[in-house]
Structure formats: structure tokens, C-alpha cells
PDB file of N, CA and C in Angstrom:
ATOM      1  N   UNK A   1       9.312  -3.380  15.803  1.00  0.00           N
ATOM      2  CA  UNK A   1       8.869  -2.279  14.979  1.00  0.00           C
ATOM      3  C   UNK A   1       9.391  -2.406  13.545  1.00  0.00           C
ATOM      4  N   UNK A   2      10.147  -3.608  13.368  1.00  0.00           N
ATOM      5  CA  UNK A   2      10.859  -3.819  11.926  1.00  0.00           C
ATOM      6  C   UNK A   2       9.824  -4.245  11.191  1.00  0.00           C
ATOM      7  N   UNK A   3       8.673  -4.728  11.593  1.00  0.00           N
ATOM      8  CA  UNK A   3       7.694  -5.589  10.805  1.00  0.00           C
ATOM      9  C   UNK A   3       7.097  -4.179  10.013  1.00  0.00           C
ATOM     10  N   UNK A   4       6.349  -2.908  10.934  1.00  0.00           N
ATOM     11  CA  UNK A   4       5.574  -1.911  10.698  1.00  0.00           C
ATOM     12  C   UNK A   4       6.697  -1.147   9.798  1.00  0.00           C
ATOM     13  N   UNK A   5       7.662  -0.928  10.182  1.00  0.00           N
ATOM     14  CA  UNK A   5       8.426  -0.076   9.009  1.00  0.00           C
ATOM     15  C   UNK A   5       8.814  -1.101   7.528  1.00  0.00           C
ATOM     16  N   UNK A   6       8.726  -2.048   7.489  1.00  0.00           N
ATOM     17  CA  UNK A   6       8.734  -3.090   6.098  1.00  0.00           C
ATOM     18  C   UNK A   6       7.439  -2.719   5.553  1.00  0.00           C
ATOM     19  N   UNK A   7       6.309  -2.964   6.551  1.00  0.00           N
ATOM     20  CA  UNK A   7       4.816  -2.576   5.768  1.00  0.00           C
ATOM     21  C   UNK A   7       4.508  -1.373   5.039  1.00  0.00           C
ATOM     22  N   UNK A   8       5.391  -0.104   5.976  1.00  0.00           N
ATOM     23  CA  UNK A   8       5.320   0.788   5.408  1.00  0.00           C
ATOM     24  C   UNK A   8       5.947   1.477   4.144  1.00  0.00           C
ATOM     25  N   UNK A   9       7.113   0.912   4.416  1.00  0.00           N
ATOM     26  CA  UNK A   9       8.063   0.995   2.634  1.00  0.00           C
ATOM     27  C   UNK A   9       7.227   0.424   1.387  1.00  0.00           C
ATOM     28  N   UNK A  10       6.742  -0.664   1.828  1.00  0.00           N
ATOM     29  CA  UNK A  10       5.695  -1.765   0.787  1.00  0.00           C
ATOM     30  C   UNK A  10       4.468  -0.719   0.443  1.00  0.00           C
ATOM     31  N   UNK A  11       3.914   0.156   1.612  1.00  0.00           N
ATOM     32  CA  UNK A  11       2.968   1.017   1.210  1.00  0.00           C
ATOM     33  C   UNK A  11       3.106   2.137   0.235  1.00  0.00           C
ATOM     34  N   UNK A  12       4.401   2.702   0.689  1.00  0.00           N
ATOM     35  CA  UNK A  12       5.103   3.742   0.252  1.00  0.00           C
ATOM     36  C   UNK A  12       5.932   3.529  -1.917  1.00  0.00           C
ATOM     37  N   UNK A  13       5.976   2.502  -2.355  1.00  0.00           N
ATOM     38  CA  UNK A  13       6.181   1.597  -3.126  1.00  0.00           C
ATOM     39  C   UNK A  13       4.848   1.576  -4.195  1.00  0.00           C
ATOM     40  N   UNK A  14       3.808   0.891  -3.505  1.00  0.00           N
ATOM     41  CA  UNK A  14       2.408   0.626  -3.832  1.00  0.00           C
ATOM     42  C   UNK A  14       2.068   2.677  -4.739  1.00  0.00           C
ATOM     43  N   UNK A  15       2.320   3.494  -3.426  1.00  0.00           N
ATOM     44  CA  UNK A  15       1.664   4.381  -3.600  1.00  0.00           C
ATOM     45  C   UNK A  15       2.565   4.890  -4.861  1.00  0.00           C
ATOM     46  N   UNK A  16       3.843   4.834  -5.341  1.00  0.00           N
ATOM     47  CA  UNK A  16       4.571   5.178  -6.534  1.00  0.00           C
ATOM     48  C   UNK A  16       4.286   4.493  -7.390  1.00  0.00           C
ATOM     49  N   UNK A  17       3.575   3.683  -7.664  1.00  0.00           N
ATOM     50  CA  UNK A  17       3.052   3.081  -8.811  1.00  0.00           C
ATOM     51  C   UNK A  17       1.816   3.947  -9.021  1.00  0.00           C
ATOM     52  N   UNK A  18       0.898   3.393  -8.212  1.00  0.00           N
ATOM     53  CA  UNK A  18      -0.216   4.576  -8.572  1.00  0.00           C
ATOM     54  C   UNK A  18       0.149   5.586  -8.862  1.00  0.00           C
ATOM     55  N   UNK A  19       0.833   6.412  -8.515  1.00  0.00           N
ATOM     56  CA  UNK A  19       1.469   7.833  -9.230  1.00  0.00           C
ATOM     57  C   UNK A  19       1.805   7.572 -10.765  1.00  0.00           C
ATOM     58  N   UNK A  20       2.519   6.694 -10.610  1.00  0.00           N
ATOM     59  CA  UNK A  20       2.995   6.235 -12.282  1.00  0.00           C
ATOM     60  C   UNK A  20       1.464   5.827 -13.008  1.00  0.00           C
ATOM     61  N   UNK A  21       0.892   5.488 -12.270  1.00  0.00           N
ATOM     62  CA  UNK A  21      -0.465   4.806 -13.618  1.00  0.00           C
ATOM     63  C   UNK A  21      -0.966   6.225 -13.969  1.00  0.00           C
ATOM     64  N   UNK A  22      -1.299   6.894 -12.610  1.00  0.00           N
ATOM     65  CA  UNK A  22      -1.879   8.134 -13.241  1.00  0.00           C
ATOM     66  C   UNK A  22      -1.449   9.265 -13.827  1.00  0.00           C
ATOM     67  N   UNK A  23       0.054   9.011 -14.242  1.00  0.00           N
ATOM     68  CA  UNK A  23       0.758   9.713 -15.298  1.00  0.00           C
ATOM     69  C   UNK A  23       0.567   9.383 -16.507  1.00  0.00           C
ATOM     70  N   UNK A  24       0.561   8.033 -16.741  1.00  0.00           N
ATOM     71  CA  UNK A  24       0.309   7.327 -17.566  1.00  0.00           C
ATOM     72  C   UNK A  24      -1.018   7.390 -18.501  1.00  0.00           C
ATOM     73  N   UNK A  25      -2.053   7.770 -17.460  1.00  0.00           N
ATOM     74  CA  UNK A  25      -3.321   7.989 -17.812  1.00  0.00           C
ATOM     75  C   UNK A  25      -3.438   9.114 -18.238  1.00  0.00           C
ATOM     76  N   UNK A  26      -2.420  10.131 -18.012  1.00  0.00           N
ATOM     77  CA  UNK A  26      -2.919  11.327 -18.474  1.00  0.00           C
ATOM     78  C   UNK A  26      -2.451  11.448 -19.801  1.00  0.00           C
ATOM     79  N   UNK A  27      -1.153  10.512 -19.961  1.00  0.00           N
ATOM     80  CA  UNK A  27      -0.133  10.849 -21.294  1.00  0.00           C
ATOM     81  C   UNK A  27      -1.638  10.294 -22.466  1.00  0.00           C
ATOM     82  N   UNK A  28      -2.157   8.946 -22.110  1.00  0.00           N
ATOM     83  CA  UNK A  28      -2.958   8.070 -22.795  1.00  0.00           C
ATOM     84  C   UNK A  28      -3.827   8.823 -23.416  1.00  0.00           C
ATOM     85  N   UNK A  29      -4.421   9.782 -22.487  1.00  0.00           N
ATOM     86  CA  UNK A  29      -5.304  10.798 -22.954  1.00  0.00           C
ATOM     87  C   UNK A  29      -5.162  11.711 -23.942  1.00  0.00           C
ATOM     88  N   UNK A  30      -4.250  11.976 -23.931  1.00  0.00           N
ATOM     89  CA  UNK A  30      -3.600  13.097 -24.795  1.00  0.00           C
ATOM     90  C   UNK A  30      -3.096  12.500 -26.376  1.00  0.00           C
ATOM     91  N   UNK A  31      -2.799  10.797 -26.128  1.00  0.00           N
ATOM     92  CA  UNK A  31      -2.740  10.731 -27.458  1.00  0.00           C
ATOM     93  C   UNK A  31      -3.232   9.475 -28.006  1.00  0.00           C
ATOM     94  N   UNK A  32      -4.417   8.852 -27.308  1.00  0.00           N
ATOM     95  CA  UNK A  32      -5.039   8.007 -27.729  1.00  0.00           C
ATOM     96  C   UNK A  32      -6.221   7.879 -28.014  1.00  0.00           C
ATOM     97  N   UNK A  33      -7.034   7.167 -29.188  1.00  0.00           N
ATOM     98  CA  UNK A  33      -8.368   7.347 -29.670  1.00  0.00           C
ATOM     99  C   UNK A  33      -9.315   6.793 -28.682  1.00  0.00           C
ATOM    100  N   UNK A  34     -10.672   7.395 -28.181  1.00  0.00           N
ATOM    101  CA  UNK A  34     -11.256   7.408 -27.306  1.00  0.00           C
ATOM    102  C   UNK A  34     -11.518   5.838 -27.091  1.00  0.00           C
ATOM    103  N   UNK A  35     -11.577   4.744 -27.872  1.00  0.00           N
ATOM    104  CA  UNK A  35     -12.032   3.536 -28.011  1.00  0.00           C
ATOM    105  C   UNK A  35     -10.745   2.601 -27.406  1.00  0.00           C
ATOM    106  N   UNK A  36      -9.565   3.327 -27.391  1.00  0.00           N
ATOM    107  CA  UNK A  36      -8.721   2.081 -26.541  1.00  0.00           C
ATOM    108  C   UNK A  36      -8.279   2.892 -25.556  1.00  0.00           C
ATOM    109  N   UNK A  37      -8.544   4.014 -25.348  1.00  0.00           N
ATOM    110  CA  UNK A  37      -8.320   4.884 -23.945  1.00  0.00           C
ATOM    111  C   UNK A  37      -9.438   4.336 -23.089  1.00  0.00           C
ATOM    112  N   UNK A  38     -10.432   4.184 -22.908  1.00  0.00           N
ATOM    113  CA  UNK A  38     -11.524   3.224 -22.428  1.00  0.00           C
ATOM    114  C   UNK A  38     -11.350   2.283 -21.813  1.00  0.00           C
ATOM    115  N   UNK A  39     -10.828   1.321 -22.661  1.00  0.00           N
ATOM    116  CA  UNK A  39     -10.114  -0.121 -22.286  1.00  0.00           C
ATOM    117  C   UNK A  39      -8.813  -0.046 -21.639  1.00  0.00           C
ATOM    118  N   UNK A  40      -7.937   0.746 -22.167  1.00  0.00           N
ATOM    119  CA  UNK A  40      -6.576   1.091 -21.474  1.00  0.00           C
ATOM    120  C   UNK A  40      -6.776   1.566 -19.669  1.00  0.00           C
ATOM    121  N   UNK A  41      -7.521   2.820 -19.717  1.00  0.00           N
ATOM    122  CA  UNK A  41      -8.084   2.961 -17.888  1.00  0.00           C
ATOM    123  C   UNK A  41      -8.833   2.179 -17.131  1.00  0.00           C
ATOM    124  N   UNK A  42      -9.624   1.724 -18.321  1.00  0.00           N
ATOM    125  CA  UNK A  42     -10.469   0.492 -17.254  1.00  0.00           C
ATOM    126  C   UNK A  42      -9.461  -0.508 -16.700  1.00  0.00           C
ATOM    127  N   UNK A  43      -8.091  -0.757 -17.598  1.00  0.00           N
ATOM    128  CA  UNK A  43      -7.039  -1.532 -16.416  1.00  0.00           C
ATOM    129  C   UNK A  43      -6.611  -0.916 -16.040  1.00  0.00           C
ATOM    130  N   UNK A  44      -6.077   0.170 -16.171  1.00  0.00           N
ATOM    131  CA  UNK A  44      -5.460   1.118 -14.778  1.00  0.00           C
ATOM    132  C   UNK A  44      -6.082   1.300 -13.592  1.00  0.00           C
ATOM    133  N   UNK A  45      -7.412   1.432 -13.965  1.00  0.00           N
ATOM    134  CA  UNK A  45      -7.863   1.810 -13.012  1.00  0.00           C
ATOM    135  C   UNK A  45      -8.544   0.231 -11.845  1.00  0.00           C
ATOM    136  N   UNK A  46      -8.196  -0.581 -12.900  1.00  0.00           N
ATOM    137  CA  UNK A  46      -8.797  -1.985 -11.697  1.00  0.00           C
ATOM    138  C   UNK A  46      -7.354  -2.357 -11.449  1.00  0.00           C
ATOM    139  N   UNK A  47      -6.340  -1.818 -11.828  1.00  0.00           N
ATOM    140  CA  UNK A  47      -4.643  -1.888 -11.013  1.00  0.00           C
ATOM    141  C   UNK A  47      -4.558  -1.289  -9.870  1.00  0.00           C
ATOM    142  N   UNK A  48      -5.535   0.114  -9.771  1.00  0.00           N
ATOM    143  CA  UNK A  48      -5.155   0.920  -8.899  1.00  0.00           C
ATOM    144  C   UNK A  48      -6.147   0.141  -7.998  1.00  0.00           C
ATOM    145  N   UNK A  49      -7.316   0.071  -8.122  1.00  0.00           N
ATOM    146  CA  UNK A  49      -8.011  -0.277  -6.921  1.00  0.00           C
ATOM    147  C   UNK A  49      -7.473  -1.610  -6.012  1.00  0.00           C
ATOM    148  N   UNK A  50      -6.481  -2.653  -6.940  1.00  0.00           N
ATOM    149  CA  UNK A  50      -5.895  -3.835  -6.577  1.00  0.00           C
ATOM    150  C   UNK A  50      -4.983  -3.071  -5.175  1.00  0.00           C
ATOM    151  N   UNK A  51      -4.123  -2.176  -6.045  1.00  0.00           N
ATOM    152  CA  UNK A  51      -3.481  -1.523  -5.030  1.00  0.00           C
ATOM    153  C   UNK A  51      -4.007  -0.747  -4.138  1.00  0.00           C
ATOM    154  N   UNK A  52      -5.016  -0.370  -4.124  1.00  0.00           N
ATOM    155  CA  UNK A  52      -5.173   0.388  -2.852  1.00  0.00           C
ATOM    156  C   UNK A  52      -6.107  -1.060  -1.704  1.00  0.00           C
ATOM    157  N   UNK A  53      -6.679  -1.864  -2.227  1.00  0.00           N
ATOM    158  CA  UNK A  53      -7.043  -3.164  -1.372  1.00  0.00           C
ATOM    159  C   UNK A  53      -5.727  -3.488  -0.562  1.00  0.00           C
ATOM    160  N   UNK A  54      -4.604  -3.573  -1.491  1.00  0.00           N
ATOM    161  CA  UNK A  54      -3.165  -4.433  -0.974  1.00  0.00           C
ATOM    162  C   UNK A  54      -2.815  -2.837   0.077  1.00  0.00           C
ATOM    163  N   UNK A  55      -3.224  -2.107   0.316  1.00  0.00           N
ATOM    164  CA  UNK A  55      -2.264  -1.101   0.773  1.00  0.00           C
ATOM    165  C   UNK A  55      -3.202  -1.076   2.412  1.00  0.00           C
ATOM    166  N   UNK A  56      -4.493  -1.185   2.187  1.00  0.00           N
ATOM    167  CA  UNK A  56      -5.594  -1.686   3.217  1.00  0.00           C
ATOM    168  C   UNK A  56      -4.957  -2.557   4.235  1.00  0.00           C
ATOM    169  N   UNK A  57      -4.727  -4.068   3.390  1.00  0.00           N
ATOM    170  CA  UNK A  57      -4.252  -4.826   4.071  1.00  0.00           C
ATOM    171  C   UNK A  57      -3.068  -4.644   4.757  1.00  0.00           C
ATOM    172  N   UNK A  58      -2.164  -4.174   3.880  1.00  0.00           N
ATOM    173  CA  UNK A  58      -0.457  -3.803   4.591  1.00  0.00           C
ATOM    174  C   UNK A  58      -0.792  -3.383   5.779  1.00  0.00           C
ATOM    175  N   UNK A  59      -1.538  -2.244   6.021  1.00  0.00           N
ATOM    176  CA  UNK A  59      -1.938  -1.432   7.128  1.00  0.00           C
ATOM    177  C   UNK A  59      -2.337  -1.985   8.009  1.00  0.00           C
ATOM    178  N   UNK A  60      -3.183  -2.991   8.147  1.00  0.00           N
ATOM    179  CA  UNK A  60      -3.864  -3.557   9.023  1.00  0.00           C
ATOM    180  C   UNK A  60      -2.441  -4.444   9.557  1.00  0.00           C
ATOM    181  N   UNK A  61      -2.127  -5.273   8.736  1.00  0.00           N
ATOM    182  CA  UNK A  61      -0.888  -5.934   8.895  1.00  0.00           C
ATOM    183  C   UNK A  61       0.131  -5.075   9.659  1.00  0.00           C
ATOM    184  N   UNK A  62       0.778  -3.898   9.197  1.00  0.00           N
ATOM    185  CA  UNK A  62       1.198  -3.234  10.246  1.00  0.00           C
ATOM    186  C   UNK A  62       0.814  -2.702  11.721  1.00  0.00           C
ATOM    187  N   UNK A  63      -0.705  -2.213  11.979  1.00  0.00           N
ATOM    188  CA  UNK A  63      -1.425  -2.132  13.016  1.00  0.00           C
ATOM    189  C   UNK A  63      -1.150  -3.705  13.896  1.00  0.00           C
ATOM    190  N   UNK A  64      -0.924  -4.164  13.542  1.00  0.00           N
ATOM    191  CA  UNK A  64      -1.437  -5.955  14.394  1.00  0.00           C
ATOM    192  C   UNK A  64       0.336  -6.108  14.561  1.00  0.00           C
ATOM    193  N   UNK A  65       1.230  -5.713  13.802  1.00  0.00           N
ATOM    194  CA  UNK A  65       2.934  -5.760  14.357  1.00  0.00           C
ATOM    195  C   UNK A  65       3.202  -4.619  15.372  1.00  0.00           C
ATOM    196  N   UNK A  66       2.528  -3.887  15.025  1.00  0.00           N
ATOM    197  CA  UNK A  66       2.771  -2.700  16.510  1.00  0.00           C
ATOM    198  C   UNK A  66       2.028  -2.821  17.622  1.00  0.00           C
ATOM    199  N   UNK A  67       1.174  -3.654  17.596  1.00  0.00           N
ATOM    200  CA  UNK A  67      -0.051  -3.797  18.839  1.00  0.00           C
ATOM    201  C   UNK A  67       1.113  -5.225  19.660  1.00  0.00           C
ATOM    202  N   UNK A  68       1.787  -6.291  18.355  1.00  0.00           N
ATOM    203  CA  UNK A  68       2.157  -7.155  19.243  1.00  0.00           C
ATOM    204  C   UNK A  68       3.176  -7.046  19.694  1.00  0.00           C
ATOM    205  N   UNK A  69       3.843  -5.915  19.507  1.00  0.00           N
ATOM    206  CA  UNK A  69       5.658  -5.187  19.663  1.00  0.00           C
ATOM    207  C   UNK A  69       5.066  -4.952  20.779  1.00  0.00           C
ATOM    208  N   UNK A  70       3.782  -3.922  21.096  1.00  0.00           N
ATOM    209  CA  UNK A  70       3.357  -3.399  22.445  1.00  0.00           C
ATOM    210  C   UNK A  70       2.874  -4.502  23.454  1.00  0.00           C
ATOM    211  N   UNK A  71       2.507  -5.620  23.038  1.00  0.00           N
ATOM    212  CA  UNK A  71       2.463  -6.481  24.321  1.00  0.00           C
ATOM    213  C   UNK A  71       3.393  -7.173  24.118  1.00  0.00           C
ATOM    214  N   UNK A  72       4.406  -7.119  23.460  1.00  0.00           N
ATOM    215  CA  UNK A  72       5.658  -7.312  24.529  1.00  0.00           C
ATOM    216  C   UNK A  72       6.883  -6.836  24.943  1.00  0.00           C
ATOM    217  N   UNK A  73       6.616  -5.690  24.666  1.00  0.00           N
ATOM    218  CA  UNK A  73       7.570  -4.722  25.368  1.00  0.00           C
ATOM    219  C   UNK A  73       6.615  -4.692  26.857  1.00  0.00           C
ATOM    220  N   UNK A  74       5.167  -4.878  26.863  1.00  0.00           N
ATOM    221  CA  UNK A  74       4.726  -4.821  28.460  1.00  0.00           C
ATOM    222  C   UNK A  74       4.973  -6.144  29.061  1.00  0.00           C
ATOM    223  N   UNK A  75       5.075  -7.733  28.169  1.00  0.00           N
ATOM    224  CA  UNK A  75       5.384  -8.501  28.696  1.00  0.00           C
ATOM    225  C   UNK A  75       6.912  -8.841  29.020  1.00  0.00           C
ATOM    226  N   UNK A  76       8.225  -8.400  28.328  1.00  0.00           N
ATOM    227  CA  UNK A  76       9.527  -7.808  29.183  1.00  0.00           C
ATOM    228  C   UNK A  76       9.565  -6.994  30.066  1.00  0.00           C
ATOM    229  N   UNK A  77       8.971  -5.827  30.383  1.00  0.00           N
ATOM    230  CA  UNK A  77       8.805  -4.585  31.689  1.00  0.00           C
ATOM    231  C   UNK A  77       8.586  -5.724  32.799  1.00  0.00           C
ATOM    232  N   UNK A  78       7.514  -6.334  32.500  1.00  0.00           N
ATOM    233  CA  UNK A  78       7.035  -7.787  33.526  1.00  0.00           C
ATOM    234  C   UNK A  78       7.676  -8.332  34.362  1.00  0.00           C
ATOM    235  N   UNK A  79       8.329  -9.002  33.011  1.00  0.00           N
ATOM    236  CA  UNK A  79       9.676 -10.224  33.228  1.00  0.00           C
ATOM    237  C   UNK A  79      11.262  -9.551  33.943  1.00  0.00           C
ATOM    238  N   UNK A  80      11.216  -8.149  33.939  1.00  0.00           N
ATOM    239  CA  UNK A  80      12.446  -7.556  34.135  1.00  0.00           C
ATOM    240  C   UNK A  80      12.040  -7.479  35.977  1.00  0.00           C
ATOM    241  N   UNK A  81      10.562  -7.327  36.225  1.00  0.00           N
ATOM    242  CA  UNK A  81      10.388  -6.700  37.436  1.00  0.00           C
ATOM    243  C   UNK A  81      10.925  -8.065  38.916  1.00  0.00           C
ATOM    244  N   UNK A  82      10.801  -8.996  37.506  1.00  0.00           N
ATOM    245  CA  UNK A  82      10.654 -10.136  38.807  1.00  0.00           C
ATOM    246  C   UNK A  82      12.527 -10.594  38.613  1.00  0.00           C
TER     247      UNK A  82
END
């Protein structure tokens, strides 16, 4: 279960950045001319979508460490019986 709780800190991480961009985006707004506020979110915002792809994957990656923790905690129950 060490694998799924690493994935999840990494998720948890991911998701504080995005928080930070979209602070960021709001400050931008407030004091930048519409012509590089444009360009400025259009990378924030293809940062954020990077991160939410990578946060997809983590997940899945975690799903597939807890599925294989679970076959083998059923393949020790097994091994204990005999």
C-alpha cells in the first residue's frame, strides 16, 4: 500500500500547484494588459491540463498498486493455509 500512498502525495502536490497557477491567474488579471494576459493563461492553462493528464495517470498507477497488494495479500492467505 506504500506504492498507492506515494501516488497519492504526488497527486496531492500536482493539485497545489494548480492552486498556485490559478492564483496566479487571477493576480495576472488584475494587473496585466489584455495582450500578454492571453499568452500568459494560455500557458497556465496548457500547465494545468499537463497536470491534470499526470494526475490521471498517477491514479491509474495507484489503482494497479492496490489491485496487486490485493492479489497478494490473497496469494499469502494461500500460502499460510498450506
Amino acid at each position: 500500500m506504500s506504492d498507492v500512498k506515494n501516488y497519492n502525495e504526488i497527486i496531492d502536490e500536482i493539485l497545489v500547484r494548480v492552486e498556485e497557477r490559478h492564483g496566479i491567474m487571477l493576480e495576472l488579471k488584475k494587473i496585466v494588459s489584455e495582450n500578454v494576459l492571453e499568452e500568459a493563461l494560455a500557458d497556465l492553462k496548457a500547465a494545468e491540463e499537463s497536470d491534470f493528464a499526470e494526475i490521471g495517470r498517477l491514479m491509474q498507477m495507484a489503482h494497479g498498486a492496490s489491485a496487486r497488494a490485493g492479489e497478494k495479500s490473497k496469494i499469502m492467505k494461500k500460502l499460510k493455509k498450506f
